[in-house]
C-alpha atoms as a PDB file:
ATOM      1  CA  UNK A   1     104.007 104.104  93.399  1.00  0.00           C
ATOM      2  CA  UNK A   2     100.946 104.923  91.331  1.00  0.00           C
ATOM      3  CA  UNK A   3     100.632 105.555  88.047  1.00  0.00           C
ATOM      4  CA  UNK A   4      97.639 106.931  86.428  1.00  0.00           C
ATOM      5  CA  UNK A   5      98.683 107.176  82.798  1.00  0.00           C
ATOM      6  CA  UNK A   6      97.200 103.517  81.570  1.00  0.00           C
ATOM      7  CA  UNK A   7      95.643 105.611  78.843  1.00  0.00           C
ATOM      8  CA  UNK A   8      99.113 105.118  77.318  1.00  0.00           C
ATOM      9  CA  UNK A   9      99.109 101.478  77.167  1.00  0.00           C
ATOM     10  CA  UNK A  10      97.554 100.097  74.444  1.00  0.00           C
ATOM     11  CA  UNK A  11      95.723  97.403  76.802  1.00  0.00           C
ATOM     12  CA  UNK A  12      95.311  97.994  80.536  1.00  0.00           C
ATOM     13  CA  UNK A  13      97.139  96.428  82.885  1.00  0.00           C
ATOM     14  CA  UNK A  14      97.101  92.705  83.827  1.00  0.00           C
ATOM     15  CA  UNK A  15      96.595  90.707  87.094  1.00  0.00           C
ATOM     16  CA  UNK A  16      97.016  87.652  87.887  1.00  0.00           C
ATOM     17  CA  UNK A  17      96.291  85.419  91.002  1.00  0.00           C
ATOM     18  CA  UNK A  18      98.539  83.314  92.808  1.00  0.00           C
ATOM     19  CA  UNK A  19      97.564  80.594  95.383  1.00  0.00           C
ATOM     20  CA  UNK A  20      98.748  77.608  96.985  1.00  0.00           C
ATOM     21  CA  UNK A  21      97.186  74.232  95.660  1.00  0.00           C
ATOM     22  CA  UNK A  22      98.560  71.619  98.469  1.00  0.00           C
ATOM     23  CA  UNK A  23      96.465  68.861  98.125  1.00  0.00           C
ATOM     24  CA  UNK A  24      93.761  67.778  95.092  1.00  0.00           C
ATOM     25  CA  UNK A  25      90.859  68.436  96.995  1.00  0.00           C
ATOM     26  CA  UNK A  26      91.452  71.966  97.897  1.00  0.00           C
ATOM     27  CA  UNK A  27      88.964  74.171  97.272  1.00  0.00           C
ATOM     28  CA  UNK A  28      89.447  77.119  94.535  1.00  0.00           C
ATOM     29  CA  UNK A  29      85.666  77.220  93.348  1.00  0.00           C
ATOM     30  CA  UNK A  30      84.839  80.216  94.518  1.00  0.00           C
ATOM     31  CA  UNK A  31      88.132  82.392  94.296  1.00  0.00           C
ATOM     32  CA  UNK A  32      88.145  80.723  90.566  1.00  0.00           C
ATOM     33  CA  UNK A  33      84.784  82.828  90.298  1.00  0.00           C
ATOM     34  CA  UNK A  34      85.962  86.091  91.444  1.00  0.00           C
ATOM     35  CA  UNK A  35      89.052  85.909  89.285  1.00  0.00           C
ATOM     36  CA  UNK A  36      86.812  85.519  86.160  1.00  0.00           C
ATOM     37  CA  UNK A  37      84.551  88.016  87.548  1.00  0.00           C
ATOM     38  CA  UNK A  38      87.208  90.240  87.156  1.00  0.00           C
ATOM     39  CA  UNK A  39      88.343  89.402  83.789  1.00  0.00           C
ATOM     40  CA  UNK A  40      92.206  87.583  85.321  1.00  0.00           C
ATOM     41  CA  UNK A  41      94.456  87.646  82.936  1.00  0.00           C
ATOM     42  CA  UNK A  42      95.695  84.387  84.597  1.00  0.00           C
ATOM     43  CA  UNK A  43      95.895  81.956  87.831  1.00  0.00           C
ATOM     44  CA  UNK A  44      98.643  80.697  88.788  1.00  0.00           C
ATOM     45  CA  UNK A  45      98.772  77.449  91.693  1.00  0.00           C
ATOM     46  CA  UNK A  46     101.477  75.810  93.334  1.00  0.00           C
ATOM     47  CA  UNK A  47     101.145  72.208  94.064  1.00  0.00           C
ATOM     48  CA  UNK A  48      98.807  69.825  92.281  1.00  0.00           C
ATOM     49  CA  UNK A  49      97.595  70.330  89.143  1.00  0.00           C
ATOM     50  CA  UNK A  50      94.265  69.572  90.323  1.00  0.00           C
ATOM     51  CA  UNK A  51      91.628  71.272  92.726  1.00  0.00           C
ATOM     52  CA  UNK A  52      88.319  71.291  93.515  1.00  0.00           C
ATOM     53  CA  UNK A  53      86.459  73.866  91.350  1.00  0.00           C
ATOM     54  CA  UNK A  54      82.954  73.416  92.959  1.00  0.00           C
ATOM     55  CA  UNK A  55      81.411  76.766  93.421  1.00  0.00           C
ATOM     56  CA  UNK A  56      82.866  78.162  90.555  1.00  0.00           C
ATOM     57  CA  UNK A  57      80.039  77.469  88.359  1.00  0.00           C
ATOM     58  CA  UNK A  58      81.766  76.852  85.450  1.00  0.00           C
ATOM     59  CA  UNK A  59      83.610  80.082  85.361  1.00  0.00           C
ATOM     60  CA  UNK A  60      86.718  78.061  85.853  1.00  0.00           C
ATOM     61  CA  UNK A  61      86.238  77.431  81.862  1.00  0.00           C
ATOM     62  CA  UNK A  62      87.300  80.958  81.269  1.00  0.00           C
ATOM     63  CA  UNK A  63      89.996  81.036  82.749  1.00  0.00           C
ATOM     64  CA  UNK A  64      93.733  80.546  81.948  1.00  0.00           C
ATOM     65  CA  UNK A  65      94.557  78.392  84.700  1.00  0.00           C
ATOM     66  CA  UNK A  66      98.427  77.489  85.462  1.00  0.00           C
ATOM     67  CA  UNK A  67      99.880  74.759  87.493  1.00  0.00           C
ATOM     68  CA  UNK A  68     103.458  74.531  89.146  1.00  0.00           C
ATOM     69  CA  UNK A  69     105.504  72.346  90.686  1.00  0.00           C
ATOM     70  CA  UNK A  70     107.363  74.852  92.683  1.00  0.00           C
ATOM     71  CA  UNK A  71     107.478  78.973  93.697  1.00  0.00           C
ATOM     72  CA  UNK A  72     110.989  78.788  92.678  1.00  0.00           C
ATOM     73  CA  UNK A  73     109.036  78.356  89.214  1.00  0.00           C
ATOM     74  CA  UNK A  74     106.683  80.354  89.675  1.00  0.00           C
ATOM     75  CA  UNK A  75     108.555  83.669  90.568  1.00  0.00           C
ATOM     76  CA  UNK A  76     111.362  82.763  87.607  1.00  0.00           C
ATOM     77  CA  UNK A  77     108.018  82.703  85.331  1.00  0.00           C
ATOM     78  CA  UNK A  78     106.999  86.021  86.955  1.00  0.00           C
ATOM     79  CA  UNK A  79     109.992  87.899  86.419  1.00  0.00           C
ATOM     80  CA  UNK A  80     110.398  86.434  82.561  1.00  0.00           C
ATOM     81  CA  UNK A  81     106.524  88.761  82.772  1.00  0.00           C
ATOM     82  CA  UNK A  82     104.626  85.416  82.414  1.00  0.00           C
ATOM     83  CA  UNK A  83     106.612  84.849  79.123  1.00  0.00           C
ATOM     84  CA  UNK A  84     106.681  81.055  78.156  1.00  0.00           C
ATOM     85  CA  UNK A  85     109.587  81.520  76.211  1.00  0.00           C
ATOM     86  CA  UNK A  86     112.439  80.286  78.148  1.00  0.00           C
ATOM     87  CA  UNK A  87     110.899  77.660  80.768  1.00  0.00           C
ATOM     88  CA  UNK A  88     113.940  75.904  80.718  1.00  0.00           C
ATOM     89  CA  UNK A  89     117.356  77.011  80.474  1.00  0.00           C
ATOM     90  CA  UNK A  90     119.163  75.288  78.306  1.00  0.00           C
ATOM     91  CA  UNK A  91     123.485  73.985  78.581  1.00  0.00           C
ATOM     92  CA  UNK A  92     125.209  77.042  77.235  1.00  0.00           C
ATOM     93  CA  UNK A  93     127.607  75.780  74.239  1.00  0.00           C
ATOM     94  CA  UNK A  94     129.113  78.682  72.514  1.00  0.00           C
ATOM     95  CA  UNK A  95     129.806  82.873  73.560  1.00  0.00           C
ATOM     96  CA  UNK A  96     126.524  83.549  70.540  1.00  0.00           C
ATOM     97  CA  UNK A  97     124.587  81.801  72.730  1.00  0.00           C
ATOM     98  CA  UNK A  98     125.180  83.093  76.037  1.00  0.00           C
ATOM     99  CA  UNK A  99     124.984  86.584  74.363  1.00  0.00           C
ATOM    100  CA  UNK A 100     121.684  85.930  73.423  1.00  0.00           C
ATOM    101  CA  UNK A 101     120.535  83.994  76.713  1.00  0.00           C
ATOM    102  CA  UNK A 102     121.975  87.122  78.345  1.00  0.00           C
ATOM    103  CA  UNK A 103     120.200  89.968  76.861  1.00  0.00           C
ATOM    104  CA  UNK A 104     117.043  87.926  76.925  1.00  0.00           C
ATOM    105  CA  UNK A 105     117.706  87.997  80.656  1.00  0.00           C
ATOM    106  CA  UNK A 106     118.268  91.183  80.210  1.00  0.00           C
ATOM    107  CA  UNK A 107     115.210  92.419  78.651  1.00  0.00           C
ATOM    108  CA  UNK A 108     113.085  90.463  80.767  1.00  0.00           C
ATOM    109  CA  UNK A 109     113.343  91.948  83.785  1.00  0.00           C
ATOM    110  CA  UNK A 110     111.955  94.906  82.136  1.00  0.00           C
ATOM    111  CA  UNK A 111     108.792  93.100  81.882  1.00  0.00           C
ATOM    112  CA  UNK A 112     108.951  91.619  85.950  1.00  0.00           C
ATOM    113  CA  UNK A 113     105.463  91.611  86.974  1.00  0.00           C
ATOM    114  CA  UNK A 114     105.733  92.439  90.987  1.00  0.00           C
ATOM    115  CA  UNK A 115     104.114  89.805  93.408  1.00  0.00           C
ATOM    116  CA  UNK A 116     101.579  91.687  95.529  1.00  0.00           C
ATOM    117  CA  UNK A 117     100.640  89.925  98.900  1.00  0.00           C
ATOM    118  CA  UNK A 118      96.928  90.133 100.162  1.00  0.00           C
ATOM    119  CA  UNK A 119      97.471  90.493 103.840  1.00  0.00           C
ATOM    120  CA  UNK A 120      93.720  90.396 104.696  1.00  0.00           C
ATOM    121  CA  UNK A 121      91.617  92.469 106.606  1.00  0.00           C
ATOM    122  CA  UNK A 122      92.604  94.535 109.194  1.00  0.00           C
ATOM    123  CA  UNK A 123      90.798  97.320 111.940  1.00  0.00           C
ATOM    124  CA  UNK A 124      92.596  99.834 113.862  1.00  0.00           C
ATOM    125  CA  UNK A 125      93.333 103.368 114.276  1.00  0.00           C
ATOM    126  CA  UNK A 126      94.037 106.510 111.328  1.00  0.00           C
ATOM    127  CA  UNK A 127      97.365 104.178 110.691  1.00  0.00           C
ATOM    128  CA  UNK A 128      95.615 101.287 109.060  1.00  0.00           C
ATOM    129  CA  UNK A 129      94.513 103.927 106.849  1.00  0.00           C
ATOM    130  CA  UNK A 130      97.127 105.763 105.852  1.00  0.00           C
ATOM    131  CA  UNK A 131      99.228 105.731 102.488  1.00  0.00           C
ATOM    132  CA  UNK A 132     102.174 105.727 104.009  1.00  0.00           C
ATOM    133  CA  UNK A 133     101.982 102.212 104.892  1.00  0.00           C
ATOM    134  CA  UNK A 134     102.363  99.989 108.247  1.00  0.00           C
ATOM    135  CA  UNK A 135     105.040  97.237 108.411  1.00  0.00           C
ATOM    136  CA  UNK A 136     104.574  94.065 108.487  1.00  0.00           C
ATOM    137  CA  UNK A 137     105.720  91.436 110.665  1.00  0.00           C
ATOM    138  CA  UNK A 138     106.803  87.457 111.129  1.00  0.00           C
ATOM    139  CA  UNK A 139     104.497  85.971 114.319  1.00  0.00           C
ATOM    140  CA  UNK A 140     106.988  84.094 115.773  1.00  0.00           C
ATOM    141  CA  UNK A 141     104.468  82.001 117.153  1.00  0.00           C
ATOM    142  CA  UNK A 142     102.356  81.286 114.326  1.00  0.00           C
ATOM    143  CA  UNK A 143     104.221  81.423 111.409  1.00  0.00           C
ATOM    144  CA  UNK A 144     102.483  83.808 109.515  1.00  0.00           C
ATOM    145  CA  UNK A 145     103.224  87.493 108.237  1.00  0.00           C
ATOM    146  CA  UNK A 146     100.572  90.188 110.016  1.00  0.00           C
ATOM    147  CA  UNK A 147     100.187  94.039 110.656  1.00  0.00           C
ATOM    148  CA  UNK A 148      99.362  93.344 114.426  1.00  0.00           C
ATOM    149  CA  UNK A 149     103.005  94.395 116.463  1.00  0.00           C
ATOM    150  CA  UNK A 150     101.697  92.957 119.465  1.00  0.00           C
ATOM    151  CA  UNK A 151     101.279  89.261 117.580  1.00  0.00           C
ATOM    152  CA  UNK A 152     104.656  89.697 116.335  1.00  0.00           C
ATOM    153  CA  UNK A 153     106.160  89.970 119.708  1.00  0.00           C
ATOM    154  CA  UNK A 154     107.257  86.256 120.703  1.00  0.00           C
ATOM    155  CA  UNK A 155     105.738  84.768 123.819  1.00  0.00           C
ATOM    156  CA  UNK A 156     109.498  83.392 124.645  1.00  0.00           C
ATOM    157  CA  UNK A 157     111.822  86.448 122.908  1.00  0.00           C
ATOM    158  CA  UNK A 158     109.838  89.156 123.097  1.00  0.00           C
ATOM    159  CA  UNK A 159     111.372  90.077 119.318  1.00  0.00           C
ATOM    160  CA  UNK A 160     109.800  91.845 116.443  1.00  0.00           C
ATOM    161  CA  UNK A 161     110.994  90.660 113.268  1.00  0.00           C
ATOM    162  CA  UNK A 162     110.026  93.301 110.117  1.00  0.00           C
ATOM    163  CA  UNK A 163     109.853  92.310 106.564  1.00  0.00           C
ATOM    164  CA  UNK A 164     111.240  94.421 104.272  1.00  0.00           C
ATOM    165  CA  UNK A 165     108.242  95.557 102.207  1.00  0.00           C
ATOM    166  CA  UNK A 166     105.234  97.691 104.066  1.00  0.00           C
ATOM    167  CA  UNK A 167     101.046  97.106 103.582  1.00  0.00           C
ATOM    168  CA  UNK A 168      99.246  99.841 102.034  1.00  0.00           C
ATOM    169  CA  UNK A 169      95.210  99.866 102.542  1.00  0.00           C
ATOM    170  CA  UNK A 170      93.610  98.866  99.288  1.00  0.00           C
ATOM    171  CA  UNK A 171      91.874 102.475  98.548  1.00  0.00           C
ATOM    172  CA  UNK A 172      95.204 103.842  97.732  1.00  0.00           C
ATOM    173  CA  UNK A 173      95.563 101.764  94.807  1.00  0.00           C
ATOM    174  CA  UNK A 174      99.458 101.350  94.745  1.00  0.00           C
ATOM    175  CA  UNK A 175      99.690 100.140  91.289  1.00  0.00           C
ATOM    176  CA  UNK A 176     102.098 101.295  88.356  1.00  0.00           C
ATOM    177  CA  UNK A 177     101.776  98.008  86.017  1.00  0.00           C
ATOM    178  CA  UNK A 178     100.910  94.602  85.862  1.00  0.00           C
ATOM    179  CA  UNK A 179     100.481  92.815  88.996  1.00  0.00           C
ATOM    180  CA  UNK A 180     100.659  89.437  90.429  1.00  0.00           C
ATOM    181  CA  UNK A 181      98.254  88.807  94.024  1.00  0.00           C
ATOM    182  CA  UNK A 182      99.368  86.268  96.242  1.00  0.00           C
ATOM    183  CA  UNK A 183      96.187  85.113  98.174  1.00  0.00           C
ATOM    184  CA  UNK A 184      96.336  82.465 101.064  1.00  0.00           C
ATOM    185  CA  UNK A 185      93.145  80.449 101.927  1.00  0.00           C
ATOM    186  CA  UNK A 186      94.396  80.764 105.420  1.00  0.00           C
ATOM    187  CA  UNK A 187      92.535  83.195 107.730  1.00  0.00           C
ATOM    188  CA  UNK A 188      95.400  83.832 109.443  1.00  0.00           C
ATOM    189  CA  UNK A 189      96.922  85.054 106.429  1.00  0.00           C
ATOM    190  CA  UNK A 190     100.021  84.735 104.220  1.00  0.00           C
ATOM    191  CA  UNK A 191     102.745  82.318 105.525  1.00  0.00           C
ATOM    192  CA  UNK A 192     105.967  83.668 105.879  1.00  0.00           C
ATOM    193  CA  UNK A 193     107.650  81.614 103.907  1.00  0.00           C
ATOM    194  CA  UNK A 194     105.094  82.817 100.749  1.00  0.00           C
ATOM    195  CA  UNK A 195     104.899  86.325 102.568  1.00  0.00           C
ATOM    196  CA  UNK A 196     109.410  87.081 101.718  1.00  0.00           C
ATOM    197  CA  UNK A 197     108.615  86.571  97.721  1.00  0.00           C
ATOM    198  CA  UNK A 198     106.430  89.651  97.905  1.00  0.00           C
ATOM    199  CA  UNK A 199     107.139  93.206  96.364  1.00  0.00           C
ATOM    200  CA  UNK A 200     104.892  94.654  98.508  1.00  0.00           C
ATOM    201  CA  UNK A 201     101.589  94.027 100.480  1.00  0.00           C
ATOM    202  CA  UNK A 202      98.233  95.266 100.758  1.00  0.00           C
ATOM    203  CA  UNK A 203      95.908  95.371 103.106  1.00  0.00           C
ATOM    204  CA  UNK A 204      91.669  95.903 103.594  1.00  0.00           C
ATOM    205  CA  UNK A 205      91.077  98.521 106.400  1.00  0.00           C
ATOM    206  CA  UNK A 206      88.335  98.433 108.722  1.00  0.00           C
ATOM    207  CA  UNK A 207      87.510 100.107 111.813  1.00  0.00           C
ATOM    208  CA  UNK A 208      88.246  98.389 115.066  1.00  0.00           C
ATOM    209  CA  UNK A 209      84.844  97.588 116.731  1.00  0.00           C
ATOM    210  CA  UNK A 210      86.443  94.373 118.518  1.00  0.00           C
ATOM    211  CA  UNK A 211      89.816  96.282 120.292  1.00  0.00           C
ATOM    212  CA  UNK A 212      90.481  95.100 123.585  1.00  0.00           C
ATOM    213  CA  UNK A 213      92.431  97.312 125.844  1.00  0.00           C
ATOM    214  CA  UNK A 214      92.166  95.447 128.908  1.00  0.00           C
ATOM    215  CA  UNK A 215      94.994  93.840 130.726  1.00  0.00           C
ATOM    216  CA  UNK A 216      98.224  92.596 128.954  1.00  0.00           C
ATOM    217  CA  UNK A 217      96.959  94.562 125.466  1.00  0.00           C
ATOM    218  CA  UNK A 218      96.942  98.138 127.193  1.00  0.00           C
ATOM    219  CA  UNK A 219     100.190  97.717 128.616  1.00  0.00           C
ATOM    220  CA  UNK A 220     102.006  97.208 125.605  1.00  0.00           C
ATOM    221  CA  UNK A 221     100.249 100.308 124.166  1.00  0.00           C
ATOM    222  CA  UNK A 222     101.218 102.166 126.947  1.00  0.00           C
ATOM    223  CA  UNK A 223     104.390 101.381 127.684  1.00  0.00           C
ATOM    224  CA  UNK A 224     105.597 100.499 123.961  1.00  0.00           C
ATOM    225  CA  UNK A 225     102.975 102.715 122.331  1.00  0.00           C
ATOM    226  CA  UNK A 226     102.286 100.086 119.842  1.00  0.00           C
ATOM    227  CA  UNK A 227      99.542 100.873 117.076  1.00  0.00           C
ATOM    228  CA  UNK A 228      96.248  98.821 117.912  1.00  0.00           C
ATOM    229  CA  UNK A 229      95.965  96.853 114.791  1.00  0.00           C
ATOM    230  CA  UNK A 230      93.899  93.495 114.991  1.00  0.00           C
ATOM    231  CA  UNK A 231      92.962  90.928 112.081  1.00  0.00           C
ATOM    232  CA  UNK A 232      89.744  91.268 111.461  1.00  0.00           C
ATOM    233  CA  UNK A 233      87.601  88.184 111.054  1.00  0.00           C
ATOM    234  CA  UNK A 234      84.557  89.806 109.656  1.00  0.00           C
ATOM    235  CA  UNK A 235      85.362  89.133 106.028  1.00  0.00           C
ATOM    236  CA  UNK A 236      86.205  85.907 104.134  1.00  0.00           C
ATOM    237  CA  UNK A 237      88.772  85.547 101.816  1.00  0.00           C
ATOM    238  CA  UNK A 238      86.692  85.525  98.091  1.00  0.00           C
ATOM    239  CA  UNK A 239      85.506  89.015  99.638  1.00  0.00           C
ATOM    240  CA  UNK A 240      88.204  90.311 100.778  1.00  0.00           C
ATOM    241  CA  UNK A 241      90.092  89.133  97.125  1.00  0.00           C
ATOM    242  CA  UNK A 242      86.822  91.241  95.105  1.00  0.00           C
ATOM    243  CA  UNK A 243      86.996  94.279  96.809  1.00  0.00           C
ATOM    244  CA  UNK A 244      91.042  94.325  96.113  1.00  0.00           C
ATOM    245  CA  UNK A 245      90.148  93.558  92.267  1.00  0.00           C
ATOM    246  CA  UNK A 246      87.974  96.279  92.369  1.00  0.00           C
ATOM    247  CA  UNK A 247      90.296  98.497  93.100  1.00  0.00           C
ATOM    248  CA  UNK A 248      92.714  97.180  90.733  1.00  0.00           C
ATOM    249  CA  UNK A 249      90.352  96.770  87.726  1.00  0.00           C
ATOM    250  CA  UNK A 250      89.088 100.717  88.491  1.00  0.00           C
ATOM    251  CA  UNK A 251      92.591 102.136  88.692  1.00  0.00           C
ATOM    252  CA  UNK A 252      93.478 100.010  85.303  1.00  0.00           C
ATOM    253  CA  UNK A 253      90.529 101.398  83.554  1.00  0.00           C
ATOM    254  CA  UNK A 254      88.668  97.971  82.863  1.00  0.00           C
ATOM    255  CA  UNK A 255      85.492  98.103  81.163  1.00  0.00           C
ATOM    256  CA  UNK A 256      82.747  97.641  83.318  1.00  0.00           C
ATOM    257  CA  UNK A 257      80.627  94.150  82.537  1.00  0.00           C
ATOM    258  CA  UNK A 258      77.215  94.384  80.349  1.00  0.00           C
ATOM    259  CA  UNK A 259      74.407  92.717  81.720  1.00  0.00           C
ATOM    260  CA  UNK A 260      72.238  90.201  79.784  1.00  0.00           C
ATOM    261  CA  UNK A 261      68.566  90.099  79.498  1.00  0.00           C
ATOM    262  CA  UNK A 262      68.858  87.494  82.393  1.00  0.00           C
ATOM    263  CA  UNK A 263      70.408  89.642  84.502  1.00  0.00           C
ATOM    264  CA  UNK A 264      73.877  87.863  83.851  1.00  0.00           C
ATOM    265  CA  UNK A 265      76.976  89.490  83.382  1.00  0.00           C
ATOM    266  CA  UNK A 266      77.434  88.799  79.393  1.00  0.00           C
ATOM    267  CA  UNK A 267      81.039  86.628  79.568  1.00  0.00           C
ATOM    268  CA  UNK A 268      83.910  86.535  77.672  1.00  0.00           C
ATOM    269  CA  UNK A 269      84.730  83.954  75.087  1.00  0.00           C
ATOM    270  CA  UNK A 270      85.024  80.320  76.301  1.00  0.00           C
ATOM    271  CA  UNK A 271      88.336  78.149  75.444  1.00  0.00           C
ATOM    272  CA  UNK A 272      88.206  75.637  73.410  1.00  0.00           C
ATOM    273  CA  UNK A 273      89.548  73.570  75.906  1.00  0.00           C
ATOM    274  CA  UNK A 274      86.636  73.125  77.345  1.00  0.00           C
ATOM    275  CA  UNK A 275      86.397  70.373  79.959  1.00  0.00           C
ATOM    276  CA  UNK A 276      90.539  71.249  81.174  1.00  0.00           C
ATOM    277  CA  UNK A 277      90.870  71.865  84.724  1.00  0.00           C
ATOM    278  CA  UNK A 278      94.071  73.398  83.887  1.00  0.00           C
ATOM    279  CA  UNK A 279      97.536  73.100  82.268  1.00  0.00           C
ATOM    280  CA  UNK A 280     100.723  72.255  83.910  1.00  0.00           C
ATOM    281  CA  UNK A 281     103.894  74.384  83.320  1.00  0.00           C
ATOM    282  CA  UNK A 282     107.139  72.701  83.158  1.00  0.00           C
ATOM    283  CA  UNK A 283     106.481  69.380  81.677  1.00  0.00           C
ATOM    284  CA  UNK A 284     107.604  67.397  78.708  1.00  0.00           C
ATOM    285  CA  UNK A 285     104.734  65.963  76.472  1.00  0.00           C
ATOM    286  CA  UNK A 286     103.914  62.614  76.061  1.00  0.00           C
ATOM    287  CA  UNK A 287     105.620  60.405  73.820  1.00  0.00           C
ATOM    288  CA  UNK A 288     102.774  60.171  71.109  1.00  0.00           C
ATOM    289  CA  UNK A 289     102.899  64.053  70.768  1.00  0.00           C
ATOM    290  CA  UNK A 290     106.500  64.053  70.167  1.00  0.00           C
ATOM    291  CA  UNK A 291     106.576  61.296  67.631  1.00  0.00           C
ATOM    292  CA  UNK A 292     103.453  63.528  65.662  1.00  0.00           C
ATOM    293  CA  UNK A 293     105.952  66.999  66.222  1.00  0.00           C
ATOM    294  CA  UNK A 294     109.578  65.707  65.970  1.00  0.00           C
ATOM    295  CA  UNK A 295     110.780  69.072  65.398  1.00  0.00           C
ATOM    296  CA  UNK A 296     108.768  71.375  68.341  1.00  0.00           C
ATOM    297  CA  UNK A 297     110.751  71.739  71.374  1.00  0.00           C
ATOM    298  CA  UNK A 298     108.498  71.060  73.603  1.00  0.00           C
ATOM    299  CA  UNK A 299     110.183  70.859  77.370  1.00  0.00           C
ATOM    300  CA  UNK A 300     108.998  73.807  79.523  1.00  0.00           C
ATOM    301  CA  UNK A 301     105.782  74.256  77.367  1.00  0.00           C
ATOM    302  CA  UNK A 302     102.256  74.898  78.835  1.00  0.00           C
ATOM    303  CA  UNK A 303     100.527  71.934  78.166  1.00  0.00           C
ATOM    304  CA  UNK A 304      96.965  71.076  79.254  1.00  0.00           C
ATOM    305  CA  UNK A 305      95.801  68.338  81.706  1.00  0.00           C
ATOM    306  CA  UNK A 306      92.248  66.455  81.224  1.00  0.00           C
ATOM    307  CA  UNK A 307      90.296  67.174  84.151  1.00  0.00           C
ATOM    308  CA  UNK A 308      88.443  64.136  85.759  1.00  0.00           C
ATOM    309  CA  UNK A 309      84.565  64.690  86.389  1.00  0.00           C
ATOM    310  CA  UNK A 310      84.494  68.186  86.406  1.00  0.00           C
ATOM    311  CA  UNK A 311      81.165  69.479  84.721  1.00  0.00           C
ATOM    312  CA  UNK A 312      80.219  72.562  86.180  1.00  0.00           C
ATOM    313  CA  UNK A 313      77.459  74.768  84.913  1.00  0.00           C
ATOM    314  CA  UNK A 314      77.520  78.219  83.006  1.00  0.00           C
ATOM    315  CA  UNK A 315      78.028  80.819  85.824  1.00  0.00           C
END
């Protein structure tokens, strides 16, 4: 799955984040900082088009920030390879046309960037390690996707339901292109329903300091030899995003950050769109742009939304 010939692109490979945005007051801030850290290519939320960017420290300003109404949207605008060209399909008249709409199809999928779940942190034994994988499960009682067997095993059926698509620790860098990370803000990790869209998972490994064999937990080992796997709590989510960015951003070959005389990392360029939050994908423009561009088709542009008292510093 990895490919170490990015010398042969002529820019390295991208990433981009994707998260969850369910309500306007959740809080991005500090993911929003990591991502620019890391030089994103772009973020990507589901939900409202606006967040709460505190902690960021401005750093949200140089970023190429992406709303959607839906990850039916989303993943069609992932497979087009973030392409804005065809947000919207039009009626199909005449056999040119469908030609055309078909090839572009097509050639598209070429360019599918994958969608690369974050399951979180996670001790255990030499498997939690290895680059062959572990599988990863539906909790039937929770609702979310983990590594852990035993939490996939139902209280009531006693079932283990796989996904199709294994976890591979971090270090292994299982890259070969562009890549899309779906991060949930949940500590419990990715929800199942946002865990199916994923190519493939990975994972940060730890070493299990908090294992408990006692009781209910060794039988299962002993008499189902499940692997001891557990979520680990010791890391929080921004962290657990950086150290999977590092990985990416060393396999891609980015150019490490200068510092400046004030010990800041020197930044790229800011937008001009300075004081946007972000821009919403999927949208017509108003009316006054239309009657000043008669002729630009504008339904299923990018457009950008004017963020309301959000004047964060320089990070």
């Amino acid at each position: 799955m990895q490919d170490d010939n990015n010398h042969e692109r002529q820019s390295p490979p991208r990433h981009f984040l994707l998260v969850h945005n369910p309500t306007k007051t959740t809080h991005l801030g500090t993911l929003l900082r990591c991502a620019a850290a890391f030089r994103a290519h772009q973020v990507l939320i589901v939900g409202h088009d606006k967040f709460n960017a505190q902690g960021s420290f401005g750093s949200h300003l140089y970023l190429d920030i992406v709303a959607f109404p839906s990850w039916e949207c989303v993943v069609d605008y992932l497979k087009r390879g973030a392409n804005d060209d065809g947000a919207h399909h039009d009626i199909i008249t005449d056999a040119a046309s469908a030609a055309h709409q078909t090839s572009t199809i097509d050639s598209s999928e070429d360019n599918r960037i994958p969608i690369v779940g974050i399951s979180g942190a996670y001790g255990g034994d030499e498997c939690i390690f290895s680059s062959d994988g572990v599988a990863v499960y539906e909790d039937a009682d929770t609702g979310y996707a983990t590594l852990s067997p035993r939490d996939a095993i139902s209280s009531k059926e006693k079932k283990q339901k796989e996904l199709p698509h294994k976890s591979y620790p971090i270090h292994t860098r299982p890259f070969s292109s562009d890549v899309c990370f779906l991060l949930s803000k949940d500590k419990r990790g990715l929800p199942v329903s946002h865990a199916r869209i994923c190519d493939s998972y990975v994972h940060v490994p730890q070493i299990c300091f908090d294992a408990d064999d006692s009781g209910t937990d060794a039988q299962l080992n002993t008499l189902e030899k499940i692997p001891r796997i557990i979520q680990s709590t010791l890391l929080e989510t921004a962290t657990i995003y950086s150290i999977v960015l590092h990985h990416f951003s060393a396999w891609a070959n980015y150019n490490e950050r200068n510092f400046a005389e004030n010990q800041k990392f020197i930044k790229d360029t800011k937008s001009n769109m300075r004081r946007r939050l972000c821009r919403r994908y999927g949208e017509n423009i108003t009316t006054k742009a239309k009657d000043a561009n008669n002729d630009l088709q504008t339904e299923g542009e990018l457009i950008f939304e004017q963020s309301e008292g959000v004047f964060a510093s320089d990070y």
